[in-house]
Each structure stands twice: as structure tokens, then as C-alpha cells.
Protein backbone atom coordinates (compact mmCIF):
# COMPACT_ATOMS: atom_id res chain seq x y z
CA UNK A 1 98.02 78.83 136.52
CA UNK A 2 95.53 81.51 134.33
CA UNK A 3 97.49 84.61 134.28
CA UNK A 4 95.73 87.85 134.60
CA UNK A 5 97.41 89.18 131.51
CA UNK A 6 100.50 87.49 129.41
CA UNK A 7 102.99 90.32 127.71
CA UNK A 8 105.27 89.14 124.14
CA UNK A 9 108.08 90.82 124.18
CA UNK A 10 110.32 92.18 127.02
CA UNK A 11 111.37 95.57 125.23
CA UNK A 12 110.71 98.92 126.48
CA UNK A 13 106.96 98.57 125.90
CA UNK A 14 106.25 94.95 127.11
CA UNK A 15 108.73 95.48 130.14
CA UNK A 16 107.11 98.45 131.10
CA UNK A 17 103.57 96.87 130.24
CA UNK A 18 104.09 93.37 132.36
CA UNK A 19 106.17 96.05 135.21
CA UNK A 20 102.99 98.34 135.48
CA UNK A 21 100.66 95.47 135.72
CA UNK A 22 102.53 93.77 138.35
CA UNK A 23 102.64 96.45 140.48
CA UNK A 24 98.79 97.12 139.97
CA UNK A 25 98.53 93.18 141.51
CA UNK A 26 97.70 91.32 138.30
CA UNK A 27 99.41 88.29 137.72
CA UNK A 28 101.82 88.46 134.55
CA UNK A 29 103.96 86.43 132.21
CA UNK A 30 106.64 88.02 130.46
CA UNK A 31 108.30 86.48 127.28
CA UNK A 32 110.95 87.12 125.80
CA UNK A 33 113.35 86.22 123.14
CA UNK A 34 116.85 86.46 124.52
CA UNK A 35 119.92 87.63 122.63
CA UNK A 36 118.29 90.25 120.48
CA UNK A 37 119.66 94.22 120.63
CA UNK A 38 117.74 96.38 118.21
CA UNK A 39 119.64 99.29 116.61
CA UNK A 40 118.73 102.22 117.92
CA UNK A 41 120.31 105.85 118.59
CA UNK A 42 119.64 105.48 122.32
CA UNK A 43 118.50 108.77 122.73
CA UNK A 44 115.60 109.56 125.63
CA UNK A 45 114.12 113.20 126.94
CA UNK A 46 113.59 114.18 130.22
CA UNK A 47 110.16 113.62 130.24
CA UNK A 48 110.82 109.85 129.71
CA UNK A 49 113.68 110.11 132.34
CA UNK A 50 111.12 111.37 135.00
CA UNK A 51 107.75 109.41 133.93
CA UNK A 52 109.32 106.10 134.04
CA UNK A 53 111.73 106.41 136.96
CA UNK A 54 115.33 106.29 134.66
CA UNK A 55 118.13 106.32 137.30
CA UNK A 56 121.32 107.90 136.65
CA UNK A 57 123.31 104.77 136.47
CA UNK A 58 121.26 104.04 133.12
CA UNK A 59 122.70 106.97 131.02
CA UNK A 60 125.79 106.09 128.80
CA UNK A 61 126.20 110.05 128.24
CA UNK A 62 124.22 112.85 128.54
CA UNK A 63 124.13 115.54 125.40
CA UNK A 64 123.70 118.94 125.67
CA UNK A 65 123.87 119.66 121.61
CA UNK A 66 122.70 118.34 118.38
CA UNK A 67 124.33 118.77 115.36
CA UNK A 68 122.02 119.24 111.98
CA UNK A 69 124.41 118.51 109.29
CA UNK A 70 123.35 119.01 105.28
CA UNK A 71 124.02 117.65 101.92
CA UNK A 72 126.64 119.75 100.91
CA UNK A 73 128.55 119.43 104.57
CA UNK A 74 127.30 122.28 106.20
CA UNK A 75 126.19 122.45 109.70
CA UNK A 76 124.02 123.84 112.66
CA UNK A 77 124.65 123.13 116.20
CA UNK A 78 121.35 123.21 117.96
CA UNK A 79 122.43 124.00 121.66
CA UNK A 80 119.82 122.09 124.41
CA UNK A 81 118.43 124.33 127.14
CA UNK A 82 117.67 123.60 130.30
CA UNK A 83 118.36 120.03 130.12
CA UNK A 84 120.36 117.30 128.60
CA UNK A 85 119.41 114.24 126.47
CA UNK A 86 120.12 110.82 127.91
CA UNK A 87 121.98 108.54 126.24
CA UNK A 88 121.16 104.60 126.62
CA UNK A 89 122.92 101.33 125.32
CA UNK A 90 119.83 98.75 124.88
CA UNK A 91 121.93 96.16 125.73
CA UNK A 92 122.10 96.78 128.91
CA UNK A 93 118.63 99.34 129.18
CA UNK A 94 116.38 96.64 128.03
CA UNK A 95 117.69 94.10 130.66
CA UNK A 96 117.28 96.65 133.48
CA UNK A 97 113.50 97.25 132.38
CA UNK A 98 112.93 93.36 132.10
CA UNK A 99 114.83 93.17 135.76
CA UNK A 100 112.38 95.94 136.86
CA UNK A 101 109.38 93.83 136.03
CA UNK A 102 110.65 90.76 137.64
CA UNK A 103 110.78 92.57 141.01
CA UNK A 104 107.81 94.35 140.59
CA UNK A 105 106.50 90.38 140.22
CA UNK A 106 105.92 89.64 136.81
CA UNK A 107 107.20 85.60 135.88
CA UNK A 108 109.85 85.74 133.46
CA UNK A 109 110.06 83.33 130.55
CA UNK A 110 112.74 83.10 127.71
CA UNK A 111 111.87 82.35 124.35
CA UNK A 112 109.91 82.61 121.07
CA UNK A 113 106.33 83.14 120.27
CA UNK A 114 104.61 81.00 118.36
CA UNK A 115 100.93 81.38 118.07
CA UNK A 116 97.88 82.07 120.00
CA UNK A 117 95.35 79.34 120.80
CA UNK A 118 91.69 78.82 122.39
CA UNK A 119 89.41 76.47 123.59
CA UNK A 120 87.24 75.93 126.74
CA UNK A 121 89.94 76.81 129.01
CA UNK A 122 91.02 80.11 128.00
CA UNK A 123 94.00 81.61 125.53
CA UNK A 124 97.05 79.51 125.48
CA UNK A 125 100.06 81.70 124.48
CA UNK A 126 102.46 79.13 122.57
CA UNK A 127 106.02 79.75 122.61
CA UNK A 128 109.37 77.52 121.99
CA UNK A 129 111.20 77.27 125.35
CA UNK A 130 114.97 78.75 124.71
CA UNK A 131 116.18 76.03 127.30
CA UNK A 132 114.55 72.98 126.85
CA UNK A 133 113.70 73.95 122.83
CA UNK A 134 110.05 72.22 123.66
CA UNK A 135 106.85 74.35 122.89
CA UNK A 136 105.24 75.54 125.83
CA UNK A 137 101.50 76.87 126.43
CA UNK A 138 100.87 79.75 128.76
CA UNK A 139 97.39 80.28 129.42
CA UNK A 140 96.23 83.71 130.42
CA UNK A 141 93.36 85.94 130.18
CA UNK A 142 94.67 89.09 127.83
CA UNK A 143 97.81 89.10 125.88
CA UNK A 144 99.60 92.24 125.13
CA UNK A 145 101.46 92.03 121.88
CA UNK A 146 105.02 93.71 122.00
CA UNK A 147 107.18 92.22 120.04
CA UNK A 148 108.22 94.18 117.41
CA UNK A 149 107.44 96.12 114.05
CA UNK A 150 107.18 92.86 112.41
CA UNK A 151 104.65 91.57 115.25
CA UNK A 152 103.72 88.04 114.90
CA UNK A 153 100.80 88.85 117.31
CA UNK A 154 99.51 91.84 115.33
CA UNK A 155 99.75 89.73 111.87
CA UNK A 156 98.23 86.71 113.84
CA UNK A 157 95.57 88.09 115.90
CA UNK A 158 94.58 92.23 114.87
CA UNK A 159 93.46 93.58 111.49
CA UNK A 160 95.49 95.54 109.30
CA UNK A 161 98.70 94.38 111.73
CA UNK A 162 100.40 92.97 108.80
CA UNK A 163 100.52 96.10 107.26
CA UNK A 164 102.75 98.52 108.11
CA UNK A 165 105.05 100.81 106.61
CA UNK A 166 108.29 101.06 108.08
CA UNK A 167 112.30 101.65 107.64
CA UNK A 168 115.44 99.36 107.68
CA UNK A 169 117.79 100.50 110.06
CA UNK A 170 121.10 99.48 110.64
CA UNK A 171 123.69 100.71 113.15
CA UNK A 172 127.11 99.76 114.63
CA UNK A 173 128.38 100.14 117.97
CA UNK A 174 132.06 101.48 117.58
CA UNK A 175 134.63 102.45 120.07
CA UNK A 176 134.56 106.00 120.83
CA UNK A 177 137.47 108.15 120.12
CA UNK A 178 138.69 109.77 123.71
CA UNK A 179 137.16 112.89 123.22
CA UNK A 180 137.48 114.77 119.88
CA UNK A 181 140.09 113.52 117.41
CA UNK A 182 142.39 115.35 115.41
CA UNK A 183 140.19 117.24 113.53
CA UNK A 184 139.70 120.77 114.42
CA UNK A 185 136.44 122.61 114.96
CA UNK A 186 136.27 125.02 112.28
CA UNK A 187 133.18 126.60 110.10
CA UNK A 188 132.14 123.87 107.61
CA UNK A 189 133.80 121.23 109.20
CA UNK A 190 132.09 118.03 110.21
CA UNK A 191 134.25 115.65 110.83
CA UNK A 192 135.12 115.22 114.82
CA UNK A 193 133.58 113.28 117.23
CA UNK A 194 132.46 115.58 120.60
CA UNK A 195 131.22 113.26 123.65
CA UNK A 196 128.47 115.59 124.04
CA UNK A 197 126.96 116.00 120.79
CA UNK A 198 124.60 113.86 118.69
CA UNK A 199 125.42 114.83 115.09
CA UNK A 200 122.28 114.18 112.75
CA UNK A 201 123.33 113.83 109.27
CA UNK A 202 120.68 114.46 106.27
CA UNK A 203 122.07 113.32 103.40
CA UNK A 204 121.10 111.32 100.07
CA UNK A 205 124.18 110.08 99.71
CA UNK A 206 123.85 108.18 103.19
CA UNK A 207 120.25 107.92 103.25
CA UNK A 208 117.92 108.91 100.05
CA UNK A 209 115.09 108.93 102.32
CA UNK A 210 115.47 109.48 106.01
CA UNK A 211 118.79 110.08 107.75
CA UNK A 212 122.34 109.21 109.32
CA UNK A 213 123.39 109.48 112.98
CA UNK A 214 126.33 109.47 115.46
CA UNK A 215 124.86 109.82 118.74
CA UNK A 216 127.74 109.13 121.77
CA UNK A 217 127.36 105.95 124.34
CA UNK A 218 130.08 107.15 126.64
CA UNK A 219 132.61 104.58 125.94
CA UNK A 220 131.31 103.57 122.27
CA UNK A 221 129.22 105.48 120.27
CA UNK A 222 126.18 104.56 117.69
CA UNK A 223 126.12 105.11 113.72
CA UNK A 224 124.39 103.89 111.53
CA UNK A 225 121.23 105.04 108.70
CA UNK A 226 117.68 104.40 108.04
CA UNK A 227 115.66 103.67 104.72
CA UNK A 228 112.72 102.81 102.90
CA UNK A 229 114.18 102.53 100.18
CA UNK A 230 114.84 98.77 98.08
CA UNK A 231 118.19 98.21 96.81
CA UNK A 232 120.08 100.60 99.31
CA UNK A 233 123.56 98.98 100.85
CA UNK A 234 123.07 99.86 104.52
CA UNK A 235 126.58 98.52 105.24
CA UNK A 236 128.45 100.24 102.65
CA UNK A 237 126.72 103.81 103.64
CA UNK A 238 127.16 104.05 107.52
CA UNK A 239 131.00 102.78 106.34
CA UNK A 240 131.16 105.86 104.31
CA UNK A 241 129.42 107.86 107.00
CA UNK A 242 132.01 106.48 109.47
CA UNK A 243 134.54 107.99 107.09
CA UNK A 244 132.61 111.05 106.81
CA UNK A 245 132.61 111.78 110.48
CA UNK A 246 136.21 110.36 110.65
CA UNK A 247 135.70 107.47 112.88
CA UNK A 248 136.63 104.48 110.44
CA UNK A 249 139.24 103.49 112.20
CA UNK A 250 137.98 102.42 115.47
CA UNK A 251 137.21 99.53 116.78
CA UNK A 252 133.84 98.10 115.78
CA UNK A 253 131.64 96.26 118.68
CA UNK A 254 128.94 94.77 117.14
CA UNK A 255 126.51 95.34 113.96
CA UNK A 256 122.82 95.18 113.94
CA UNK A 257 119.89 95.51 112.09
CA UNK A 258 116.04 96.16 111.98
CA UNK A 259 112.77 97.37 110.59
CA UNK A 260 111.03 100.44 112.28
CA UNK A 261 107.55 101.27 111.52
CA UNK A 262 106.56 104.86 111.04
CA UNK A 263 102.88 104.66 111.20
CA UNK A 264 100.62 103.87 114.21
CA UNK A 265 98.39 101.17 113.27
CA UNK A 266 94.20 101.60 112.54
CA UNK A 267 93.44 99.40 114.96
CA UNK A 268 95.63 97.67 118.10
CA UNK A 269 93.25 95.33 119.85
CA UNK A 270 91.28 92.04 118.17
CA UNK A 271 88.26 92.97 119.56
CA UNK A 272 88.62 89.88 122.21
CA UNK A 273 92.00 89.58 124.21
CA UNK A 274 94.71 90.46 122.61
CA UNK A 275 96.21 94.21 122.61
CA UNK A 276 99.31 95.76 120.58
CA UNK A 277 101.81 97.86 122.44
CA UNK A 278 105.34 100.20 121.32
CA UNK A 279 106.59 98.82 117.52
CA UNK A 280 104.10 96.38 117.35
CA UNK A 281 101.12 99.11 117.26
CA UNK A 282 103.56 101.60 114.73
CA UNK A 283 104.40 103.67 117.68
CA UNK A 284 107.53 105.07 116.62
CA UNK A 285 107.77 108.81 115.52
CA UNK A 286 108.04 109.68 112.20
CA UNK A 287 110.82 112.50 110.84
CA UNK A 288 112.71 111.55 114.08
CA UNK A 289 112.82 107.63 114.20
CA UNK A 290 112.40 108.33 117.89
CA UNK A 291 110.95 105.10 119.71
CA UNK A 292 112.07 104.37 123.16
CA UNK A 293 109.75 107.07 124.61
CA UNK A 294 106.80 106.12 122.75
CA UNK A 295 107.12 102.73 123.13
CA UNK A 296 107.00 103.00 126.63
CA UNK A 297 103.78 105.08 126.52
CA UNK A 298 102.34 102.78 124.60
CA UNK A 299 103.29 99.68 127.12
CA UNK A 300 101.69 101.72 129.82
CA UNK A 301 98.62 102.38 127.99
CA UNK A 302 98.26 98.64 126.55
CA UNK A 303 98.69 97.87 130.58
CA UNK A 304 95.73 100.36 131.54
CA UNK A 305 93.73 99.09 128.87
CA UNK A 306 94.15 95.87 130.08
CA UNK A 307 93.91 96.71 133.78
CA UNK A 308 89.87 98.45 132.56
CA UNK A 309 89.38 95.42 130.53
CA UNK A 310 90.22 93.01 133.82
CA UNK A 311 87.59 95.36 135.84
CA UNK A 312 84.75 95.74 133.66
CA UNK A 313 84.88 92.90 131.78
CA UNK A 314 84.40 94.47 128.64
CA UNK A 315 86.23 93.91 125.83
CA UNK A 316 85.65 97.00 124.22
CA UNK A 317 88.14 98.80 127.18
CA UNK A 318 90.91 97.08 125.03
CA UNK A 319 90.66 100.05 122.65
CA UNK A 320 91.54 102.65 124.99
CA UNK A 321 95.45 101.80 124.54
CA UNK A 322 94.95 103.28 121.12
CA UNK A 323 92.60 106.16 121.99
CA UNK A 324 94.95 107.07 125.54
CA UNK A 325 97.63 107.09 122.87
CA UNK A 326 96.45 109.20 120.40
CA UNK A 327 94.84 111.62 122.45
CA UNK A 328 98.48 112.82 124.22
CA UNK A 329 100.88 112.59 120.56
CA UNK A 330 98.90 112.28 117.21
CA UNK A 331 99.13 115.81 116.74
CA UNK A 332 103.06 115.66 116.79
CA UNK A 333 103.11 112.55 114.78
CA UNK A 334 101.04 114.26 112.08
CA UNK A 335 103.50 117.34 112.20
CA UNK A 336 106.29 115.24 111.50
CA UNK A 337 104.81 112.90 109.15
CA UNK A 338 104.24 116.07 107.68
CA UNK A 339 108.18 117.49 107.97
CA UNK A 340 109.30 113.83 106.95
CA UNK A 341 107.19 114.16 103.72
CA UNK A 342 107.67 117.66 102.73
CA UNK A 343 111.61 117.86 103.37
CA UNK A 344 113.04 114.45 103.14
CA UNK A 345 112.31 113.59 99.44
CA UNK A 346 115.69 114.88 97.57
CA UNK A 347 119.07 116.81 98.79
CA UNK A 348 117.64 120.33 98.03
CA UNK A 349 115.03 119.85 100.57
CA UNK A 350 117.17 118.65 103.21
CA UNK A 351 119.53 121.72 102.48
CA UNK A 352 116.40 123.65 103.33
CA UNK A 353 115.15 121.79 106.14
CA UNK A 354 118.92 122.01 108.04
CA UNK A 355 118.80 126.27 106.50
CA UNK A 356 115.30 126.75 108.79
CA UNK A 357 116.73 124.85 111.42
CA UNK A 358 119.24 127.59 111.46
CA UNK A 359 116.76 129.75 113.06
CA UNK A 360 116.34 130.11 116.58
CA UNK A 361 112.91 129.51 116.86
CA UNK A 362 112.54 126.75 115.28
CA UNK A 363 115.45 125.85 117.68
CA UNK A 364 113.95 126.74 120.89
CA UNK A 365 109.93 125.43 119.90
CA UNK A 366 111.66 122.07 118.43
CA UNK A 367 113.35 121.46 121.47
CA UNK A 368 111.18 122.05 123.68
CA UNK A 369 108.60 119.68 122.09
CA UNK A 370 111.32 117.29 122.21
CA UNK A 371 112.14 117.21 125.65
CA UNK A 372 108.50 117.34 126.98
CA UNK A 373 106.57 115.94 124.01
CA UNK A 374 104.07 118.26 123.51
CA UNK A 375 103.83 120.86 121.09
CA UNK A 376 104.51 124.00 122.93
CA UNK A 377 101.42 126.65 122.40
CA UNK A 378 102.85 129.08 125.00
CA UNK A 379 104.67 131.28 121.91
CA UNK A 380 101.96 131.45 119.51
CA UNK A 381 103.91 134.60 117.65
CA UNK A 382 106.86 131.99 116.91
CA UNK A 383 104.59 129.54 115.79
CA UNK A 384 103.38 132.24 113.20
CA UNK A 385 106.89 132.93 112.38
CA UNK A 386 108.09 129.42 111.86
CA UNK A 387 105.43 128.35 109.48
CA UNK A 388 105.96 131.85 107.17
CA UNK A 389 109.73 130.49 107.47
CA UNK A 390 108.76 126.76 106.07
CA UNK A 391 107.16 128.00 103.78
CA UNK A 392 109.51 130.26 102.69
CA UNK A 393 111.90 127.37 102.31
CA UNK A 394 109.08 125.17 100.51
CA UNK A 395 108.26 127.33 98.23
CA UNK A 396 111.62 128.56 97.06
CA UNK A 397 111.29 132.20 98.33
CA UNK A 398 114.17 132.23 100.59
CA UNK A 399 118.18 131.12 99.06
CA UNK A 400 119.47 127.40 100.45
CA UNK A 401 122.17 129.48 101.38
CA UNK A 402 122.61 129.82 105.31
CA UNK A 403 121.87 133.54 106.70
């Protein structure tokens, strides 16, 4: 059979893409490579829970603080309002998304991609059957490329998609102590383990350029680092981080490892039939690392995109994945890019960075943005406040000192 529209990758964004498109009526292939888990802090806002349909029985734990912890040990416990952060395991997240599709109709393949081939019967997705380890050809009207920051679709088929800057990250999946452990909460301390708390840990000595994390999975929990940087022993600094946050004795689960891009590519279509969706197009935030969110947005727009494209006819509807996109969150990428850049370069700017997050408005306006990813505009006097504040910090004016 032609399918309408032929999705690589079954993560969040190519589940979500081939799920959307099914349910539209279009017919859809989804491939996927089995066995894979990518590292990742699990973490999704409300706005994701409610926009995508996230039931209950998908969240490993739900946090109500975050924990900003600096260089030199010291702390800020950013309380969340009005809410709660979900907590996922992708192990099990991704298969429920790739399930979703399936019943929404979308045909299910496992396996690898290949390549992407034409002739006088239309695109031919190639990919090496997991089963019967034969190559097989899918042929299909419009691919949707979602497989990953190091997309073999966007380095075989759309400019500038070999390109991309991005960060190794590496995590392990531990057992969770039962509750706190020994350690008690006092000021200065960092070292415990709370259920309910995702502790964010900016620190050379872990990471010289982005950051460490222990966010809670109910039952297990996730640390692990991110870096840029060449010549940096992932392994040996989320064991030391483990020690830091006094969970090196417990049982580790499993230990993986991958790149994740921090810029959205130029360009996420080939100008023909092919269209980049969640790492793939560079989608993940920078500052934060956070991708499941955007990754999903940018499934659903690569699946409107291709939903115009299937209706018009034109080819040129392909690039309104990218424009959709950019319209709703490059402002808050380019404010974080801009955080990432400005306070992430050596251990007296991340002293200053976790100092202003000390403050309350940057608390509240940070949050917020978080959980409903938008910028809030409603406070403008705050806004006014919190940029006097960074550049307080920037410039030196204020002490590192916490008041």
C-alpha cells in the first residue's frame, strides 16, 4: 500500500505525530527501533499533561519542589504553586505513546532506518526488519523524520541537518531510598533524597558546562549530567554526584546515554516530502535540557504540516512545522539560550545564577513559564525587577553571597 504519511521514530514526537495523523484519517506507518531508552530527567508540566491527554497512571511521582543547588553546596528550594510536576519513566511512557498510535490506527513496524529512496512510484522508506533482519521498503507519500538528535533523515534528506550542536547526557536509573535517608535537613545541607523534590545541581565539578540532576521516579529515581564538553568522564561524575547527594549505595537499574541538541534547526523540511519533528529538528530547550514537551509540539506540528501538505498539495505547507513552532516558543528558547550562555560558563556564575534564583520573583515568573510555557507578561513590574536583579548579578554589583 502508499501510505498517506510514514513517521521514523516512535518517541514522543513521532508517536504523537503518526497518533495525530491517524486520528485525522490518514493512513500511517510508524517505525521504530526497539530496545532503546534515552536518558532523560522525566520531568513534564501541566500544560503537556492536559494538551496531550497524560493519564494519571503515567506519572512515576509528582513534585511539588525543586531544589537549585550551587558550587559551593548551597541551596534554594523553589516551592511549585498551584500544581505539581509529573514525573515519567520513558521506558514505559514511550511504549504507552507508541500503544496510543496503534489504536488510534497507525501500522506499527519495528526496526532501523536506512535510507530514503525514489522513483516512478513514490518514496520508499528503507529500513532493516528487527525480526526477519531483511531490508524492507515502505512506500508513502511524506515522511516525518523523528528519530533523534543524530537524525539519519535530517543528515540524509534536509540541509544543515547534520549540523547541530548538542550535549552528551548520561543518566542512571537507581533504586530510590524509601523516603529520605539518614541525613537530616539542615541549612547547607544537600545531601538527602525527598520523593517530592527534583534537586538541580550546578556545578563544574559535575558538569563544566550545563548541569547535574536527581529528579524522583517513585520507586527509582534518575541522576545523571550533561556536557558539551570533550574529554569529560560522564561515568565518573554522576558517581561522584551519587555520592554527593548520598545515594551511592543503592541499587543501580540500568545506565544510559545520549546526545541532546540545543538548537532548533534553520530549516526542517527538504523542500519535497520529508519533514523533521522533536530532537531531530533541535527542539529541545536550552538552559533546561527540557525535551519531552517540546518534542511533542513539534510531532504535532510536523503532523499538521503534513495534514496541509496532503490537502493542498503544496509542498511549501511542509514549512509550517517550523514556523507553527517558532511562533508559540522561540522567544523562551532565546531567553534561555541567553541564561545558558551568560551563567553557565564557570562556578562564579552559577553561584550567581542559584543567588537570583533566591528571589521570589524570579521564583514565581520562572515557574510559571515553566508550567504553561509561555513567558508570563501579566507582572510587567517583576519583569523590570528581575532583569535590574540579573544584571546586578552579571555585572558584579550585588555579593555571591545569599541575602
Amino acid at each position: 500500500m502508499i501510505y498517506d504519511v510514514i513517521v521514523v521514530g516512535g518517541g514522543p514526537a513521532g508517536a504523537t505525530a503518526a497518533e495525530d495523523l491517524a486520528r485525522a484519517g490518514r493512513s500511517v506507518a510508524l517505525i521504530d527501533r526497539s530496545g532503546r531508552i534515552k536518558p532523560c530527567g522525566g520531568a513534564i508540566p501541566p500544560r503537556l499533561i492536559e494538551d496531550f491527554g497524560i493519564p494519571d497512571s503515567q506519572l512515576v511521582a509528582k513534585i511539588n519542589t525543586a531544589r537549585m543547588i550551587s558550587p559551593t553546596h548551597r541551596h534554594v528550594d523553589i516551592p511549585i504553586e498551584n500544581g505539581f510536576v509529573g514525573m515519567v519513566d520513558r521506558e514505559h511512557f514511550d511504549e504507552f505513546l507508541r500503544k496510543r498510535a496503534v489504536s488510534a490506527g497507525a501500522h506499527r513496524n519495528t526496526g532501523t532506518f536506512k535510507r530514503i529512496e525514489r522513483d516512478g512510484d513514490g518514496t520508499h522508506v528503507v529500513f532493516r526488519d528487527k525480526i526477519s533482519g531483511n531490508e524492507v521498503a515502505l512506500t508513502g507519500r511524506i515522511v516525518i523524520g523523528a528519530d533523534g538528535a543524530r537524525s539519519d533523515v535530517a543528515r540524509q534528506e534536509v540541509p544543515g541537518g547534520e549540523e547541530i550542536p548538542y550535549v552528551i547526557a548520561y543518566h542512571e536509573i537507581i533504586k530510590a531510598p524509601e523516603g529520605r535517608n539518614a541525613t537530616e535537613d539542615i541549612p547547607g545541607e544537600t545531601s538527602f533524597y525527598d520523593p517530592k523534590r527534583c534537586d538541580v545541581v550546578y556545578d563544574g565539578a559535575i558538569s563544566p558546562d550545563f548541569y547535574g540532576w536527581v529528579f524522583p521516579h517513585g520507586a527509582q529515581a534518575s541522576v545523571g549530567m550533561g556536557t558539551g564538553k570533550d574529554g569529560v568522564d560522564l561515568k565518573k561524575a554522576t558517581a561522584d554526584l551519587r555520592v554527593a547527594s548520598g545515594l551511592d549505595a543503592c541499587e543501580t537499574i540500568r545506565k544510559e546515554g545520549a546526545p541532546i541538541p540545543l538548537k532548533p534547526l534553520d530549516r526542517w523540511d527538504n523542500g519535497r516530502d520529508v519533514v523533521l519533528a522533536g530532537d531531530a529538528a533541535g527542539v529541545v530547550a536550552p538552559s533546561s535540557g527540557e525535551g519531552i514537551y517540546y518534542a511533542m509540539v513539534g510531532g504535532r506540528v510536523a503532523a499538521m504540516a503534513a495534514e496541509a501538505t496532503l490537502a493542498s498539495g503544496r509542498v511549501r505547507d511542509l514549512q509550517l512545522a517550523r514556523k507553527l513552532f517558532m511562533k508559540e516558543h522561540k522567544t523562551v528558547f532565546k531567553v534561555l539560550r541567553a541564561m545558558q550562555d551568560a551563567y553557565y560558563k564557570s562556578d562564579e556564575r552559577r553561584e550567581r545564577f542559584v543567588s537570583l534564583c533566591h528571589d521570589v520573583d524570579v521564583q514565581r515568573l520562572t515557574f510559571e513559564a515553566y508550567m504553561n510555557k509561555k513567558l508570563v507578561r501579566a507582572r510587567p513590574l517583576a519583569h523590570l525587577k528581575i532583569g535590574l536583579k540579573n544584571l546586578a548579578h552579571l555585572t558584579r554589583i550585588v555579593p555571591e553571597a545569599f541575602t
